[in-house]
Every structure is written in C-alpha cells, then in structure tokens.
Protein backbone atom coordinates (compact mmCIF):
# COMPACT_ATOMS: atom_id res chain seq x y z
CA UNK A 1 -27.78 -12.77 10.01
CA UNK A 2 -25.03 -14.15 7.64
CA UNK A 3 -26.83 -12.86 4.34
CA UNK A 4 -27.43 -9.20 5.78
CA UNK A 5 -24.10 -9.15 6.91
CA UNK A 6 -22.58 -9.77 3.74
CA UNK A 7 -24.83 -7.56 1.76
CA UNK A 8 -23.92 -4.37 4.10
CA UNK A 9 -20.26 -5.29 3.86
CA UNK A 10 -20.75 -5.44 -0.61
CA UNK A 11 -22.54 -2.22 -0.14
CA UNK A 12 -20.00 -1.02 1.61
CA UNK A 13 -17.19 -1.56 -0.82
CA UNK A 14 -19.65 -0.60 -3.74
CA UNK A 15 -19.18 2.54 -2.09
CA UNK A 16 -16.05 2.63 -1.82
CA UNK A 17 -15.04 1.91 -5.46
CA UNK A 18 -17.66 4.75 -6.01
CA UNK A 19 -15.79 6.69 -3.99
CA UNK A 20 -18.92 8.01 -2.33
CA UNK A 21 -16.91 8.82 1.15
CA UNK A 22 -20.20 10.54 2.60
CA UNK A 23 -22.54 7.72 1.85
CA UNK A 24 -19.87 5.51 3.84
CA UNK A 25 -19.64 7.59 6.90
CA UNK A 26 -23.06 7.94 7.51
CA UNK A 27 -24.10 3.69 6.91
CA UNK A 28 -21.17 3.36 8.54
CA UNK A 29 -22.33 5.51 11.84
CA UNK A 30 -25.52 4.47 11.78
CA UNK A 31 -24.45 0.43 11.88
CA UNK A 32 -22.07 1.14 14.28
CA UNK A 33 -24.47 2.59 16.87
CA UNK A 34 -27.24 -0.12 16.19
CA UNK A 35 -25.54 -3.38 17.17
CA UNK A 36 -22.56 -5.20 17.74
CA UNK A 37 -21.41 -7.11 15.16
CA UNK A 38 -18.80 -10.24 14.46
CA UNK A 39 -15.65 -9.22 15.55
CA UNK A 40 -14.45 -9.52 11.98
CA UNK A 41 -17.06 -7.08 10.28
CA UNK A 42 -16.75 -4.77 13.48
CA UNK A 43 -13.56 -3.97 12.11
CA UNK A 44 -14.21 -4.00 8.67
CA UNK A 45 -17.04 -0.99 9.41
CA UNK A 46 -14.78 0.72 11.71
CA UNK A 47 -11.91 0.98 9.22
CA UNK A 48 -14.51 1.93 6.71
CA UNK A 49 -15.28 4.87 9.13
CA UNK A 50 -11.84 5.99 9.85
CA UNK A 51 -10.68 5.87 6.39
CA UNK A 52 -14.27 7.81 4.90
CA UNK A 53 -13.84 10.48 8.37
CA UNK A 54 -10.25 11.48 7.08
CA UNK A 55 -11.06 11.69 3.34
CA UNK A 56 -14.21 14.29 4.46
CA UNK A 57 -11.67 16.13 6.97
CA UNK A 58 -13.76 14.87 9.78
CA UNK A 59 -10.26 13.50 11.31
CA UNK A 60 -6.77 14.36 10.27
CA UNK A 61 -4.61 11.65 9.54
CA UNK A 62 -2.70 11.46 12.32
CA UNK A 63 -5.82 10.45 14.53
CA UNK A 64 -6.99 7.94 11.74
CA UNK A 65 -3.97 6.12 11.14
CA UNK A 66 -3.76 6.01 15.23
CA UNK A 67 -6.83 4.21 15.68
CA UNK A 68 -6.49 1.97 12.21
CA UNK A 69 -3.12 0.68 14.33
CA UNK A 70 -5.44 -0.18 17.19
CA UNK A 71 -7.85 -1.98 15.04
CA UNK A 72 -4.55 -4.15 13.44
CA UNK A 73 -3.55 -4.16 17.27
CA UNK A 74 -6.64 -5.95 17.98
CA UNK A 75 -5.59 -9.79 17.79
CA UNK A 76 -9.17 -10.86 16.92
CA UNK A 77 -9.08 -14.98 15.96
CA UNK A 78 -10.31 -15.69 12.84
CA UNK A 79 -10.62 -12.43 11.28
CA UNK A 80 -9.28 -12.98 7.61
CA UNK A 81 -5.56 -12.15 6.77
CA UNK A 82 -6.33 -10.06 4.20
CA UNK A 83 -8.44 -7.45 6.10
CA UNK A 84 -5.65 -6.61 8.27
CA UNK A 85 -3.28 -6.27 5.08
CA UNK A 86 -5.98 -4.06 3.18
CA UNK A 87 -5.69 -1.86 6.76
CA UNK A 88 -2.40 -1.77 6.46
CA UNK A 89 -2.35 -0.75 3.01
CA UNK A 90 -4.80 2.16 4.12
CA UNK A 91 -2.38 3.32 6.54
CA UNK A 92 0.48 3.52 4.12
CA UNK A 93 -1.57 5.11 1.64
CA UNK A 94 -2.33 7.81 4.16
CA UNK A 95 1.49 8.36 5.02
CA UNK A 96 2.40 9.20 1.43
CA UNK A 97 -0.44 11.40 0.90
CA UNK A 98 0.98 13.14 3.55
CA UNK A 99 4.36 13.22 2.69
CA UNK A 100 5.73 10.40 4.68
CA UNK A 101 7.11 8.29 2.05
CA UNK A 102 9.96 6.40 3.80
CA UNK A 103 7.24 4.80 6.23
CA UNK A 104 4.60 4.22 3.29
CA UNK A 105 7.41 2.22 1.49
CA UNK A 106 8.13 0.55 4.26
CA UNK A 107 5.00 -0.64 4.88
CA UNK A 108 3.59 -1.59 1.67
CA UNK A 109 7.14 -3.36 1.08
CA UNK A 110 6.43 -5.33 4.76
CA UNK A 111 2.67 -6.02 2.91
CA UNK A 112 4.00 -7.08 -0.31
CA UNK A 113 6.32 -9.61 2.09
CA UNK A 114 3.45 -11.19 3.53
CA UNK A 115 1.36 -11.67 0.34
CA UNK A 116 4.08 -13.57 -0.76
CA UNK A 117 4.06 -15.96 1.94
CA UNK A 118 0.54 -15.89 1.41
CA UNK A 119 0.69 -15.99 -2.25
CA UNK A 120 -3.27 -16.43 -3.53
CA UNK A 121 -4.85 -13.19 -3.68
CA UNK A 122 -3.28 -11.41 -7.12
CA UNK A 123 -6.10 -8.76 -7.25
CA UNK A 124 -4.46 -6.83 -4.36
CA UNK A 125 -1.05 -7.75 -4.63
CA UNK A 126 -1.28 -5.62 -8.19
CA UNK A 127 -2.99 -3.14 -6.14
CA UNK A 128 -0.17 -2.90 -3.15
CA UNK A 129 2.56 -2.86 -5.89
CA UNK A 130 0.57 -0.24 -7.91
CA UNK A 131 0.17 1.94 -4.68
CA UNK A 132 3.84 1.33 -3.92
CA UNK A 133 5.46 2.34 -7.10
C-alpha cells in the first residue's frame, strides 16, 4: 500500500529530526520482520536501523558503516539518487565522529560532487556542506 508506505517512511524521519533513536529502532525492527517491502523503502528502514543501532551502542561503527556500504553496494533500479547520497552522508558523518576526518572529507566532498551534477535538491546540499565544514 502506497499511502501506508509513505506514512511509515514520514514517521520515520519525524523521528529522526526528533532524534528519538529508540523509537526508530524498535518501528524499525518490528517492520523489518513483518514483510518485505519495495526495494527502495527496504533500504530506507534498514539504514534507519543501522544508523539508530549505532547511536544506542547496539553496534559500533565499524559494523554500521560496513553494512550501510552494502546497502549503497546494492545496485537496486529505481531507488532515488538522493537516498543513496543521504547514506553516504551517514557514513561520513560516522567517520568524523570517530575521528576519521580525512575519509569524512573525502566523502562528503565526493557527495557535494554529485549534487552538483545533480543540482535540484538545495535543502541537503546546505546540509552536506554544513556537515562538511
């Protein structure tokens, strides 16, 4: 169901912009386990779930930025552009919190190259230059 879908995925980054990283993990889980979903939004709720199990120290970063790689790794058609940037953008984030600053830059630099070939989403290009400086 189209609707449903997009309702659990605005939930989802409600939650995030809340910041409420338990709340996450567990809708997160619990959709996971019930049903398969469009490749697009399978990946969505599984990068939800690695991102909100390393922020509660249910993973440690090495393991979450492993399988966020796997998820970019994926080569799913049709999933939008931007998710994959946003996952990169994740990742990168998680180097420099842990001290790995010279791959962070490098990889928000490498997203900032393809927004610009992409050019149309400003919201997050502030955001990637924000998180990069």
């Amino acid at each position: 169901d189209i609707e449903r879908n997009k309702q659990l995925k605005d939930r989802i980054i409600m939650l995030c912009k809340q910041k409420k990283y338990k709340e996450i993990y567990n809708k997160v889980w619990n959709e996971l386990k019930k049903e398969e979903y469009h490749p697009e939004l399978q990946q969505f709720l599984q990068w939800q779930y690695y991102v909100a199990a390393y922020i509660l120290k249910k993973i440690d970063y090495e393991y979450c930025i492993l399988e966020l790689k796997k998820l970019l790794n994926q080569q799913l058609a049709g999933i939008d552009v931007y998710q994959n940037l946003y996952i990169e953008n994740a990742i990168a984030n998680i180097y420099a919190e842990n001290g790995y600053f010279k791959k962070s830059i490098e990889l928000f630099e490498n997203i900032l190259k393809q927004l610009e070939a992409l050019h149309d989403n400003k919201e997050f290009d502030v955001k990637v230059r924000h998180n990069h400086a």
